[in-house]
N, C-alpha and C. Protein backbone atom coordinates (compact mmCIF):
# COMPACT_ATOMS: atom_id res chain seq x y z
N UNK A 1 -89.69 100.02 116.41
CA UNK A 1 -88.38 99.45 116.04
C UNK A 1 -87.82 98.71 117.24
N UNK A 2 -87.43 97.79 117.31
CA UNK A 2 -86.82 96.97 118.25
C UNK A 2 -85.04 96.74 118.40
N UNK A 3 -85.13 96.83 119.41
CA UNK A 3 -83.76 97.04 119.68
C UNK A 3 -82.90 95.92 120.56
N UNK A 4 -82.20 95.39 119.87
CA UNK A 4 -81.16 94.34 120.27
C UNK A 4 -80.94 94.26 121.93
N UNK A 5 -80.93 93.71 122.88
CA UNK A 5 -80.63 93.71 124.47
C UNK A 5 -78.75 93.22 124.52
N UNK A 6 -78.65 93.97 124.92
CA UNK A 6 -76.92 93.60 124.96
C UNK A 6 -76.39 93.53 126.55
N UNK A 7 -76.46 92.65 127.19
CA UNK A 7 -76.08 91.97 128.69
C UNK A 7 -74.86 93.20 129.08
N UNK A 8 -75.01 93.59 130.15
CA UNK A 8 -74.23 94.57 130.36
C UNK A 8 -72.22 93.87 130.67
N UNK A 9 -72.39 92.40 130.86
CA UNK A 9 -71.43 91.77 130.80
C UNK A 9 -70.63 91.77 129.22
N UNK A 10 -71.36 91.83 128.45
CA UNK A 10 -70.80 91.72 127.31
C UNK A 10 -71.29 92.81 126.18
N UNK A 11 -70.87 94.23 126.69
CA UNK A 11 -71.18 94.94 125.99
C UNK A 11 -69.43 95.79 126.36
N UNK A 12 -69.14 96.27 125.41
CA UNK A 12 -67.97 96.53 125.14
C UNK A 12 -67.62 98.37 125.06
N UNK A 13 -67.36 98.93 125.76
CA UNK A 13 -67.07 100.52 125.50
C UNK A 13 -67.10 100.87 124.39
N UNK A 14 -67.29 102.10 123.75
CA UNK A 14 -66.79 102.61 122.28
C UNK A 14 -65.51 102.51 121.98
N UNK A 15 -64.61 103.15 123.31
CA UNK A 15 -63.04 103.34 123.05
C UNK A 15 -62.31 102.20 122.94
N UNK A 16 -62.66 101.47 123.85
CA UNK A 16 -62.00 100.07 123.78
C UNK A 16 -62.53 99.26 122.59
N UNK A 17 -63.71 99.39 121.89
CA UNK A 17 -63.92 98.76 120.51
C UNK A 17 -63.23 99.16 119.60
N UNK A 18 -63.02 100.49 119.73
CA UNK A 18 -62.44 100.92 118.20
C UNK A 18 -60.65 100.71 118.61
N UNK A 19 -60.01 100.52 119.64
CA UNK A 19 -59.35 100.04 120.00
C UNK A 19 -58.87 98.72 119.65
N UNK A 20 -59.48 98.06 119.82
CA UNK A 20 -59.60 96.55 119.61
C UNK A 20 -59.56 96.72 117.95
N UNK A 21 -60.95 97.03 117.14
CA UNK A 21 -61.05 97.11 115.59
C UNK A 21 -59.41 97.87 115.09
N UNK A 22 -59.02 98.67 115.57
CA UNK A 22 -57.76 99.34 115.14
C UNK A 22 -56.61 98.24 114.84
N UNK A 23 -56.55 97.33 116.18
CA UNK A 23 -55.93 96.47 116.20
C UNK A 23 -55.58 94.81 115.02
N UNK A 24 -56.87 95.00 114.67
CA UNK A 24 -57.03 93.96 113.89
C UNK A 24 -56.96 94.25 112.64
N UNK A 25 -57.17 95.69 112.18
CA UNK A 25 -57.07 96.18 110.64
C UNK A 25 -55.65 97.14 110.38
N UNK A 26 -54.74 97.13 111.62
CA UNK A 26 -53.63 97.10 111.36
C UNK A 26 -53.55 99.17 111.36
N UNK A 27 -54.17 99.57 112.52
CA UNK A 27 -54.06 101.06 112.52
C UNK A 27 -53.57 101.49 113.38
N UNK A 28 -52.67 102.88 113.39
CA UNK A 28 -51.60 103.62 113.89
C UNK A 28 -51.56 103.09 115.15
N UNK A 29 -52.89 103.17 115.89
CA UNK A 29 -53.21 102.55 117.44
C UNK A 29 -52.35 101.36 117.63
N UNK A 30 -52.49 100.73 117.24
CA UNK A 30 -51.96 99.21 117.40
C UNK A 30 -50.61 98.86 117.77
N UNK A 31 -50.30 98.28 118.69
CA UNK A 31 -48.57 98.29 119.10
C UNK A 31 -47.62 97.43 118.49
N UNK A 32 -47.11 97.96 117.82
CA UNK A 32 -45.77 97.26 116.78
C UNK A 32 -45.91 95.98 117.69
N UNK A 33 -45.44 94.77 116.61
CA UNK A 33 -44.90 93.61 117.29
C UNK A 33 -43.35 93.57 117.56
N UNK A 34 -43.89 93.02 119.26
CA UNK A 34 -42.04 93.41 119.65
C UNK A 34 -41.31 92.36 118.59
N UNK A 35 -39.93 93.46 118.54
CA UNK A 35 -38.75 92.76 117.66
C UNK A 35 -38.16 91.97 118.71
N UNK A 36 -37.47 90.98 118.23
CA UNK A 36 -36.61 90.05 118.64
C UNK A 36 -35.19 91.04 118.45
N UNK A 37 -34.89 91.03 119.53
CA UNK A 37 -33.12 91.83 119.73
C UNK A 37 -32.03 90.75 119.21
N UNK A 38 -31.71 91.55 118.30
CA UNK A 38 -30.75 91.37 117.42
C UNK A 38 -29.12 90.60 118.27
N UNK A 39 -29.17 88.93 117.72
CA UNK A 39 -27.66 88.58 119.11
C UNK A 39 -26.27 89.17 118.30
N UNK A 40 -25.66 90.00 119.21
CA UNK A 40 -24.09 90.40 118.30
C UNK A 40 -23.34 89.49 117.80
N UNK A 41 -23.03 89.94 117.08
CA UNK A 41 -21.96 88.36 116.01
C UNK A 41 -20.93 87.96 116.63
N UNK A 42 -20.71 87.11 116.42
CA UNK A 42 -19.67 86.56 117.09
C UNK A 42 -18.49 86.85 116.20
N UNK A 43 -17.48 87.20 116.97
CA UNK A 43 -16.29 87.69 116.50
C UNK A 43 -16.05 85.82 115.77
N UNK A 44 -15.65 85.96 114.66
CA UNK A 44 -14.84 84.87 113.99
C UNK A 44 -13.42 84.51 114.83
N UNK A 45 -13.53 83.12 115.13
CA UNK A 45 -12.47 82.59 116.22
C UNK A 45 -11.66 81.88 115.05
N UNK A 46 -10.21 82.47 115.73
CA UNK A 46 -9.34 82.16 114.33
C UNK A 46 -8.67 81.26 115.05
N UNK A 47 -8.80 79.89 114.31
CA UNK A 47 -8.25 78.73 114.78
C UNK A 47 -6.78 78.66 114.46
N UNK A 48 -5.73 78.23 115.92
CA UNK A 48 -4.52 78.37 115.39
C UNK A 48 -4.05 77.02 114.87
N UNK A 49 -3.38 77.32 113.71
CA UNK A 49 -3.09 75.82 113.25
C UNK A 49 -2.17 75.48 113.88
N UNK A 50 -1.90 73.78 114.65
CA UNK A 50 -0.82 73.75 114.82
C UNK A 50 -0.13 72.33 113.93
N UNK A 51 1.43 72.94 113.19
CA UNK A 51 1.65 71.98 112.55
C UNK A 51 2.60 71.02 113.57
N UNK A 52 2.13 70.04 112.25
CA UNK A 52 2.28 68.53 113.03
C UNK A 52 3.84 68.43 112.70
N UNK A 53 4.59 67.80 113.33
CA UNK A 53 6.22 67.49 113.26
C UNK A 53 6.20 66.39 111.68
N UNK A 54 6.94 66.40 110.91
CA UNK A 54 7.29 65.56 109.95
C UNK A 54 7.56 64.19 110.97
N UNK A 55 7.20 63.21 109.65
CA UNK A 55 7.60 61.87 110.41
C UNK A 55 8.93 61.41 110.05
N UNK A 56 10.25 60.84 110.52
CA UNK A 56 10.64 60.64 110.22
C UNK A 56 10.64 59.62 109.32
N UNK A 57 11.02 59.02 108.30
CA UNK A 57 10.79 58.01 107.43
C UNK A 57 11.88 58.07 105.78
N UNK A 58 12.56 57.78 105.91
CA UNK A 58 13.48 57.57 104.76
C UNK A 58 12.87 56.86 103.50
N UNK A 59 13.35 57.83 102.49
CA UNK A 59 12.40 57.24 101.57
C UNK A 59 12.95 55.95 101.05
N UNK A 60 12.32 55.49 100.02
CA UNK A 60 12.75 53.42 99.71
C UNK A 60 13.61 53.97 98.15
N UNK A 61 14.17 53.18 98.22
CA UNK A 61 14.48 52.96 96.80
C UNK A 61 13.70 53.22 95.68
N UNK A 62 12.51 52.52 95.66
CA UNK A 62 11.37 52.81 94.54
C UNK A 62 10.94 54.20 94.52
N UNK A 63 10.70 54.80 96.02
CA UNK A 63 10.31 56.44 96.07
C UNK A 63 11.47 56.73 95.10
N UNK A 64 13.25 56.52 95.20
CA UNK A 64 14.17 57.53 94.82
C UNK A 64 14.29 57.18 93.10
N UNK A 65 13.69 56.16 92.79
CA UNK A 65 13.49 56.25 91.47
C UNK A 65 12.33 56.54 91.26
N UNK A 66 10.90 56.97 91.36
CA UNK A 66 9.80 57.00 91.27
C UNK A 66 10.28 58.89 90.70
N UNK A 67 11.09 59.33 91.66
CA UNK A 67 11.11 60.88 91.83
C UNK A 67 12.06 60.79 91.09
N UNK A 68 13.16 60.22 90.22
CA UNK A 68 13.96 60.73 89.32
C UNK A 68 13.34 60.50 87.70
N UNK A 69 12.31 59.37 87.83
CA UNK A 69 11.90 59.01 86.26
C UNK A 69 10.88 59.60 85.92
N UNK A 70 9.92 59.97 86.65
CA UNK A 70 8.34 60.70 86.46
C UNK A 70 8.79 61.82 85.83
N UNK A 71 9.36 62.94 85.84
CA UNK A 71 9.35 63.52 84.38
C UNK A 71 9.08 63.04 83.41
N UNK A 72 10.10 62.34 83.28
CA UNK A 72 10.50 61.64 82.07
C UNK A 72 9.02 60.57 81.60
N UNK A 73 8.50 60.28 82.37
CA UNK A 73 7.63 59.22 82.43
C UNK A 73 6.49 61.11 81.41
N UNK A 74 6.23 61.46 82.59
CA UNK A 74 4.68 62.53 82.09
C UNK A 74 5.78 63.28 80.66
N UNK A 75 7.11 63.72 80.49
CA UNK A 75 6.77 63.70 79.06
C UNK A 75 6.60 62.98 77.77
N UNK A 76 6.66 61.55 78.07
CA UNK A 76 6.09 61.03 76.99
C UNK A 76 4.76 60.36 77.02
N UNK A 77 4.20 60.63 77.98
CA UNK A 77 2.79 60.66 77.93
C UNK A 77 1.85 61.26 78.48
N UNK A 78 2.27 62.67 77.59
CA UNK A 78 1.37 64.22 78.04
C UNK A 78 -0.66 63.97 77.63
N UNK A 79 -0.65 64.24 78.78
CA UNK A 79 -2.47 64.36 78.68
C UNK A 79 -3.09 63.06 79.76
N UNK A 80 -1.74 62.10 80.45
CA UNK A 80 -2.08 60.76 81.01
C UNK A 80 -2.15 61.51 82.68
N UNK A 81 -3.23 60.87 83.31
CA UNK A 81 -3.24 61.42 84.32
C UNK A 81 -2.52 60.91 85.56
N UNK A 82 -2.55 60.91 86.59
CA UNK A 82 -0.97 61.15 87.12
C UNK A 82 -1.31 59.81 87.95
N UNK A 83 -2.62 59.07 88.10
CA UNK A 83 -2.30 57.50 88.06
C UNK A 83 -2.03 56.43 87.21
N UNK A 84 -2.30 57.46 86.37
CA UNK A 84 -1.79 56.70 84.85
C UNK A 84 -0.56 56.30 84.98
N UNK A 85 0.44 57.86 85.11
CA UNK A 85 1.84 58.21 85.06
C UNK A 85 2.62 57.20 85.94
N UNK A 86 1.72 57.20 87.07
CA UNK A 86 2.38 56.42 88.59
C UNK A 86 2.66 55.03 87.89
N UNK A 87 1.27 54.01 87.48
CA UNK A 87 1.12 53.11 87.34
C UNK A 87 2.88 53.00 85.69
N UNK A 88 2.78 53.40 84.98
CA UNK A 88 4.19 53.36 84.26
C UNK A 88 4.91 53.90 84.89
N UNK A 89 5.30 54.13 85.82
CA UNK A 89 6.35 54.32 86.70
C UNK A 89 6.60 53.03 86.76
N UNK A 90 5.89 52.58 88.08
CA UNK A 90 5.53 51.26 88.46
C UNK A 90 6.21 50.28 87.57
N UNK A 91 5.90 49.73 86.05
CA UNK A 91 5.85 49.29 85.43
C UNK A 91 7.72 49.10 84.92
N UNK A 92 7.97 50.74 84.38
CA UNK A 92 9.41 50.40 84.36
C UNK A 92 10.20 50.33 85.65
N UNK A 93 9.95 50.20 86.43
CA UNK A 93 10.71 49.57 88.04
C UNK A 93 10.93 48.58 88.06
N UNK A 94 9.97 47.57 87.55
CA UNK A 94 9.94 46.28 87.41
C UNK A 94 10.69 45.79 86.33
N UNK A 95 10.50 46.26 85.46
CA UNK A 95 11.20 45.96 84.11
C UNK A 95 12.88 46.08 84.14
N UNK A 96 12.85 47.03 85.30
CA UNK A 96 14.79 47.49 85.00
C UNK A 96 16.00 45.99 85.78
N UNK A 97 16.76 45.88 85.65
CA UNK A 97 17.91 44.71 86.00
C UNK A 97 18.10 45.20 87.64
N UNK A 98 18.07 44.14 88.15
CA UNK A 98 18.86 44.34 89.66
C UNK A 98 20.21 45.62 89.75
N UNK A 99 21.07 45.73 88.98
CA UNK A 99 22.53 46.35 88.35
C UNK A 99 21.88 47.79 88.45
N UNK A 100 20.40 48.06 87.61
CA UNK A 100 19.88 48.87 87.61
C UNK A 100 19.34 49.83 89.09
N UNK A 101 18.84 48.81 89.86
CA UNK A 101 17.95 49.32 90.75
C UNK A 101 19.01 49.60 91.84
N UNK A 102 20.56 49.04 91.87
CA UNK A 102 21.19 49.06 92.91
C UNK A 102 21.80 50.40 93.23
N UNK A 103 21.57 51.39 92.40
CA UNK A 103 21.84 52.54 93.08
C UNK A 103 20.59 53.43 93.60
N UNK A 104 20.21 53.21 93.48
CA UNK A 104 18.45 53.48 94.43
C UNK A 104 18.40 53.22 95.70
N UNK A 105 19.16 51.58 95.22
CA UNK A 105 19.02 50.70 97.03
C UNK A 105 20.00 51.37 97.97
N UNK A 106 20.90 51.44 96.90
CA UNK A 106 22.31 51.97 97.63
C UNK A 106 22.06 53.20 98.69
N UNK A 107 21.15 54.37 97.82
CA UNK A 107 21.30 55.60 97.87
C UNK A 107 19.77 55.57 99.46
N UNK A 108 19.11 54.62 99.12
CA UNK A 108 17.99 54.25 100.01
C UNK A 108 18.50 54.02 101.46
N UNK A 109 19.46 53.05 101.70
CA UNK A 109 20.33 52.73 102.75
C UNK A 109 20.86 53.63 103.21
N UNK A 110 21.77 54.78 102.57
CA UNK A 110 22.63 55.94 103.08
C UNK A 110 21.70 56.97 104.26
N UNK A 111 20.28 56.93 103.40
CA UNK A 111 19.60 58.06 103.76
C UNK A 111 18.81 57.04 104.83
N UNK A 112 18.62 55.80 104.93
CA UNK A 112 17.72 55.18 106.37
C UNK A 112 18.96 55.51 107.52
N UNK A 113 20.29 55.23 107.23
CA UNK A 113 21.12 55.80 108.29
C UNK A 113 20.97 56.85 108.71
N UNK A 114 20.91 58.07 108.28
CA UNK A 114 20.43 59.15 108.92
C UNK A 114 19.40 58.97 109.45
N UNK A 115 18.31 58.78 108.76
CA UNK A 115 16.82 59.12 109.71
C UNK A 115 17.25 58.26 111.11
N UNK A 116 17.67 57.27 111.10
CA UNK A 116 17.93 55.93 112.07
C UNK A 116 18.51 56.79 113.14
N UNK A 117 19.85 57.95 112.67
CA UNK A 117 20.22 58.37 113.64
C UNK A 117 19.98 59.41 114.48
N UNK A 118 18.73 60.46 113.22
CA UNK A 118 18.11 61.20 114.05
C UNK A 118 16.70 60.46 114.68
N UNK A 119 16.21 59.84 114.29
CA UNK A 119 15.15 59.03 115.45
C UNK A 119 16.26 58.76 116.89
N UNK A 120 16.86 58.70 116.81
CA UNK A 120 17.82 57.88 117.81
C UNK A 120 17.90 59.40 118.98
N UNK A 121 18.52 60.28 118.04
CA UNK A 121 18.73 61.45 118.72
C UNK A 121 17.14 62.37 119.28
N UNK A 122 16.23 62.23 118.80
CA UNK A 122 14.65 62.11 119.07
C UNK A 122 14.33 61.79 120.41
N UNK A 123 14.51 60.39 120.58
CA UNK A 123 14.61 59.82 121.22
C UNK A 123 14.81 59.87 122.31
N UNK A 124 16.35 60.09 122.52
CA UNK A 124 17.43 60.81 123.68
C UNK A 124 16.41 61.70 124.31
N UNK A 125 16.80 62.80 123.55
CA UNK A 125 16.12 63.77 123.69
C UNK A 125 14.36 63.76 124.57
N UNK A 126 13.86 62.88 124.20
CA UNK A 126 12.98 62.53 124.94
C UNK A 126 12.48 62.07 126.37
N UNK A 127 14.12 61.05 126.52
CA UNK A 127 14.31 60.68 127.72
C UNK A 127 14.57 61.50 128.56
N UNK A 128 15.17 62.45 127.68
CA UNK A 128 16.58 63.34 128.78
C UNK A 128 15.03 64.19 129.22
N UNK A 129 13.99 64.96 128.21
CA UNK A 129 13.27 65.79 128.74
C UNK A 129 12.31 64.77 130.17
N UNK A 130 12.01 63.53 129.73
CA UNK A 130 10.75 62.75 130.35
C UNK A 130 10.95 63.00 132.04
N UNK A 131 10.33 63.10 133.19
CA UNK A 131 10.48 62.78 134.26
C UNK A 131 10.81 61.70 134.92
N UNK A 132 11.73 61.20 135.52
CA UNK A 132 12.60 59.90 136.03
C UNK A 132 11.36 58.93 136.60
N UNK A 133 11.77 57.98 136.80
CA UNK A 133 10.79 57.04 137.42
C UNK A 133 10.73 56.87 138.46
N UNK A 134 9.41 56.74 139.41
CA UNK A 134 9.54 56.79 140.78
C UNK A 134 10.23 55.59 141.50
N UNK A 135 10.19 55.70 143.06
CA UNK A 135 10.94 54.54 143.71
C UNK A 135 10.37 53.17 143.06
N UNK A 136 8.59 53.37 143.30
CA UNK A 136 8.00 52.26 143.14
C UNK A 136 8.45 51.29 141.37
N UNK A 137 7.94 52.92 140.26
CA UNK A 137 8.35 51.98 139.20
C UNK A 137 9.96 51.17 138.99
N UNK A 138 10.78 51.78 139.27
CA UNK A 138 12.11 51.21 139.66
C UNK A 138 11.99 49.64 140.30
N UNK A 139 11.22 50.08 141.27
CA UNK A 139 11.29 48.46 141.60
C UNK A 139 10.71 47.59 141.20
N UNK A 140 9.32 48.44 140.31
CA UNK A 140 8.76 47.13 139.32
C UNK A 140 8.97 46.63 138.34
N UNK A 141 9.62 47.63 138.13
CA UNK A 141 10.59 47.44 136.57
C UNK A 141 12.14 46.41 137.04
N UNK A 142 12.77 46.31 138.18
CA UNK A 142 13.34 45.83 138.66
C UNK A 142 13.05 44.15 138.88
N UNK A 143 11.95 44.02 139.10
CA UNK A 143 11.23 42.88 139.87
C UNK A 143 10.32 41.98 138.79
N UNK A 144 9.67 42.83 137.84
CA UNK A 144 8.83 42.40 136.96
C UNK A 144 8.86 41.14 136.77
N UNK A 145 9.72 40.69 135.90
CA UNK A 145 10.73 39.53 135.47
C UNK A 145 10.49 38.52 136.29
N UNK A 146 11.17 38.57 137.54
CA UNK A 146 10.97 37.59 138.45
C UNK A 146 9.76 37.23 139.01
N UNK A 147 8.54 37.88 139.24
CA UNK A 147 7.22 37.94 139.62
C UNK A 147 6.27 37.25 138.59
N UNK A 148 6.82 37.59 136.96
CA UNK A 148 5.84 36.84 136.06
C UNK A 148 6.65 35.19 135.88
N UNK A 149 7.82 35.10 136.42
CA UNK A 149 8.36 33.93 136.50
C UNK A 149 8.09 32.66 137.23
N UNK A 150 7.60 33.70 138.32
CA UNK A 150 7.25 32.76 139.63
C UNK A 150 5.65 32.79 139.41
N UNK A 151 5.47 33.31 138.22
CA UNK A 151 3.77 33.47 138.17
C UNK A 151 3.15 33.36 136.59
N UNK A 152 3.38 31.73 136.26
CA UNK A 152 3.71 32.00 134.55
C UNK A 152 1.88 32.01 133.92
N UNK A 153 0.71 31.81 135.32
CA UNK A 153 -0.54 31.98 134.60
C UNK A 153 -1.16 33.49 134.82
N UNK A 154 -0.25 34.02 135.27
CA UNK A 154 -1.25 35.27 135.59
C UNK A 154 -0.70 36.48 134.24
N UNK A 155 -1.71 37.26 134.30
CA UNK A 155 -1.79 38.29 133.37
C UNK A 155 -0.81 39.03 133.26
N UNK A 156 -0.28 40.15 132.37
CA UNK A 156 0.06 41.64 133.01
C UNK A 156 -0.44 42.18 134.29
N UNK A 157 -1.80 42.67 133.87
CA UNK A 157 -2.34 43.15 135.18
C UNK A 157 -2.16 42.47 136.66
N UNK A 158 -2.46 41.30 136.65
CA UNK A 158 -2.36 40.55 137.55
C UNK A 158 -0.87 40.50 138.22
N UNK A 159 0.26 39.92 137.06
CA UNK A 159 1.31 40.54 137.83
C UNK A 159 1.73 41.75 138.50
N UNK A 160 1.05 42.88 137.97
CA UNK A 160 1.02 44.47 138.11
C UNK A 160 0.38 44.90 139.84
N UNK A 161 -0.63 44.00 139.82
CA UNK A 161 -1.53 43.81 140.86
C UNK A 161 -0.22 43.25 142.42
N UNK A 162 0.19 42.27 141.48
CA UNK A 162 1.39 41.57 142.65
C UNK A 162 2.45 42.15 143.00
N UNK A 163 2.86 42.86 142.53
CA UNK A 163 3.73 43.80 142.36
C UNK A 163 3.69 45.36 143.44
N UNK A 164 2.34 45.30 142.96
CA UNK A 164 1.58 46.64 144.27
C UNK A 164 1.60 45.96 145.37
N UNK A 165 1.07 44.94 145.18
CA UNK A 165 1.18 44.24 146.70
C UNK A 165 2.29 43.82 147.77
N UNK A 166 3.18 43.77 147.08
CA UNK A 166 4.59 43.02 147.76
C UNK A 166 5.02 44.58 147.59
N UNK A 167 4.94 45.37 146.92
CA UNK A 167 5.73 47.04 147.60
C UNK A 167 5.25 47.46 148.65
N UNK A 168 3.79 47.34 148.67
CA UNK A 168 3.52 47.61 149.92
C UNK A 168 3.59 46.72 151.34
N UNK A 169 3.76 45.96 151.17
CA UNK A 169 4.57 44.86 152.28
C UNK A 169 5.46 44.79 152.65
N UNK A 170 6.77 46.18 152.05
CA UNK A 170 8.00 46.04 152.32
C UNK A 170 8.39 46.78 153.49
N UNK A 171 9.41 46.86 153.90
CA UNK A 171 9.44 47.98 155.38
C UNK A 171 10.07 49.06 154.20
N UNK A 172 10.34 50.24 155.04
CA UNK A 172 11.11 51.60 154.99
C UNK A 172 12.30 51.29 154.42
N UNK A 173 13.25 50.39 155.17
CA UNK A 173 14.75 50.19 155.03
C UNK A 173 14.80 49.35 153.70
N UNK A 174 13.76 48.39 152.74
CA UNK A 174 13.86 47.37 152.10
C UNK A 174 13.78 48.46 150.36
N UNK A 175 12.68 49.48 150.89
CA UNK A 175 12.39 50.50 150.23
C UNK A 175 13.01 51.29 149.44
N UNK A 176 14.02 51.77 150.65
CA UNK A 176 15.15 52.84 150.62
C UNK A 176 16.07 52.87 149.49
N UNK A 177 16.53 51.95 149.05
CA UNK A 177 17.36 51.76 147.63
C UNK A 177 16.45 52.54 146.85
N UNK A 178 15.55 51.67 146.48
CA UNK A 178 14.77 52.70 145.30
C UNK A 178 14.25 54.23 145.83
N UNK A 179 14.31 54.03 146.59
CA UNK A 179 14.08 55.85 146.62
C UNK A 179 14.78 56.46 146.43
N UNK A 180 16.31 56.39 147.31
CA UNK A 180 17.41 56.63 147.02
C UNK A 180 17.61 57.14 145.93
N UNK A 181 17.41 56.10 145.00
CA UNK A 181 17.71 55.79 143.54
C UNK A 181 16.71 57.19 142.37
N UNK A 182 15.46 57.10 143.15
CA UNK A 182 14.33 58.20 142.41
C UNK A 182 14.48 59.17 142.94
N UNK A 183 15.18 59.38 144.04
CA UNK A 183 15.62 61.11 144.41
C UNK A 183 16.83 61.51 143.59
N UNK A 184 17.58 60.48 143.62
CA UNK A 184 18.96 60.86 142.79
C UNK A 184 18.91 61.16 141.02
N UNK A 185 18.17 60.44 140.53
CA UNK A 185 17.88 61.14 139.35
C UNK A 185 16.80 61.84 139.24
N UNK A 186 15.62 62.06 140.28
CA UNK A 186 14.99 63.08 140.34
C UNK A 186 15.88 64.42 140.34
N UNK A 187 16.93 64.56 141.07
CA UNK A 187 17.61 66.09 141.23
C UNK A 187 18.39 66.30 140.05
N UNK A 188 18.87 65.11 139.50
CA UNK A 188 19.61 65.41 138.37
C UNK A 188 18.81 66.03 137.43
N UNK A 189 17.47 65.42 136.96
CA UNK A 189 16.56 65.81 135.92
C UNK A 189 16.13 67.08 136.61
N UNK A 190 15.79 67.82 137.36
CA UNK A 190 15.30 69.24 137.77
C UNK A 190 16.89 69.81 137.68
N UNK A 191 18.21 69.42 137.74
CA UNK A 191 18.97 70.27 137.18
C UNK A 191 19.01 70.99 136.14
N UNK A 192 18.75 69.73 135.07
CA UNK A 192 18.80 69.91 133.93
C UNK A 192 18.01 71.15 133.26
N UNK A 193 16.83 70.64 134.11
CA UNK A 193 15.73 71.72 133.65
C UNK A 193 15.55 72.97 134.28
N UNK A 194 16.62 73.65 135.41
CA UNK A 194 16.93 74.58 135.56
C UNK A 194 16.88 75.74 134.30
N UNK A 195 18.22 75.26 133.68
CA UNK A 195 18.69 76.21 133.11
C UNK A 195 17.80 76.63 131.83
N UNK A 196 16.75 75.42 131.28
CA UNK A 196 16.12 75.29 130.18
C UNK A 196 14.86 76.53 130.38
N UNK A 197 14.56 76.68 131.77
CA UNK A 197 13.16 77.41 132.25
C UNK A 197 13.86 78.55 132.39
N UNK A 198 14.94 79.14 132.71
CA UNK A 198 15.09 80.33 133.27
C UNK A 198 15.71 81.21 131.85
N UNK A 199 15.74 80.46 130.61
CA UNK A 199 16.42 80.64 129.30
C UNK A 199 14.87 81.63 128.21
């Protein structure tokens, strides 16, 4: 009987064969495949809404009849959908007499005065919070005028440019007004805002 020659390089232990065979037919021997570790959830990030300020905007005349007739409009034509409804809105707007529409306009005007006067008060309010303007803008805002006058091809920028340039060309003493001027309502505006921060 003849017997196979097996190179002592490539002859394989018993233990480590059945080792190996264990491995491949899926027996107790065999080392679990590592798990992938589980990533912790992420806590749900609760987005804070922030609402947006109303715009000011007074409604028109057509809005203040649009919103008094649309009832009236969707109940006599129940099942019409609400561009339907709009569009006969629309329709009798047009149709009604000037005599008609003038208390709409009327009532349209009353209410742009208000918004007009709280934009106005907005406004204020804006200034009063904003930080004063420095020496420099003072004087460019001062000067502007005359610089794009004496300079009727050059740009914004370009005047803006000229403007930097001739401030910085000025002495200390030529200066001094406008600083003057940006310290003095500088202290006024940190008055103000004293009392607002410590509230």
């Amino acid at each position: 009987m003849l017997r196979t020659f097996v190179p002592a390089s490539r002859a394989i232990a018993p233990a480590r064969r059945a080792m190996v065979v264990r491995s491949f037919t899926g027996g107790s021997d065999a080392a679990p495949p590592a798990k992938k570790e589980a990533k912790p959830a992420k806590a749900a990030e609760k987005k804070t809404k922030v609402e947006k300020p109303k715009a000011l905007r007074a409604p028109s005349a057509y809005n203040l009849f649009y919103k008094a007739i649309f009832p009236q409009v969707r109940a006599e034509n129940p099942g019409k959908k609400v561009t339907e409804l709009s569009s006969a809105v629309h329709k009798k707007w047009e149709a009604i007499s000037p005599a008609e529409k003038a208390p709409f306009e009327a009532e349209a005007a009353e209410l742009k005065k208000g918004v007009d006067a709280k934009k106005a008060e907005v406004l204020a309010a804006k200034k009063a919070a904003a930080r004063p303007l420095s020496a420099y803008l003072l004087f460019a805002n001062a000067k502007r005028a005359e610089v794009r006058a004496q300079n009727p091809d050059k740009t914004m920028t370009q005047v803006a440019t000229l403007l930097g340039s001739i401030w910085k060309g000025m002495s200390e003493e030529q200066q001094k007004p406008y600083r003057d001027q940006a310290k003095e309502a500088l202290d006024a505006w940190k008055a103000k805002q004293a009392p607002q921060q410590s509230a």
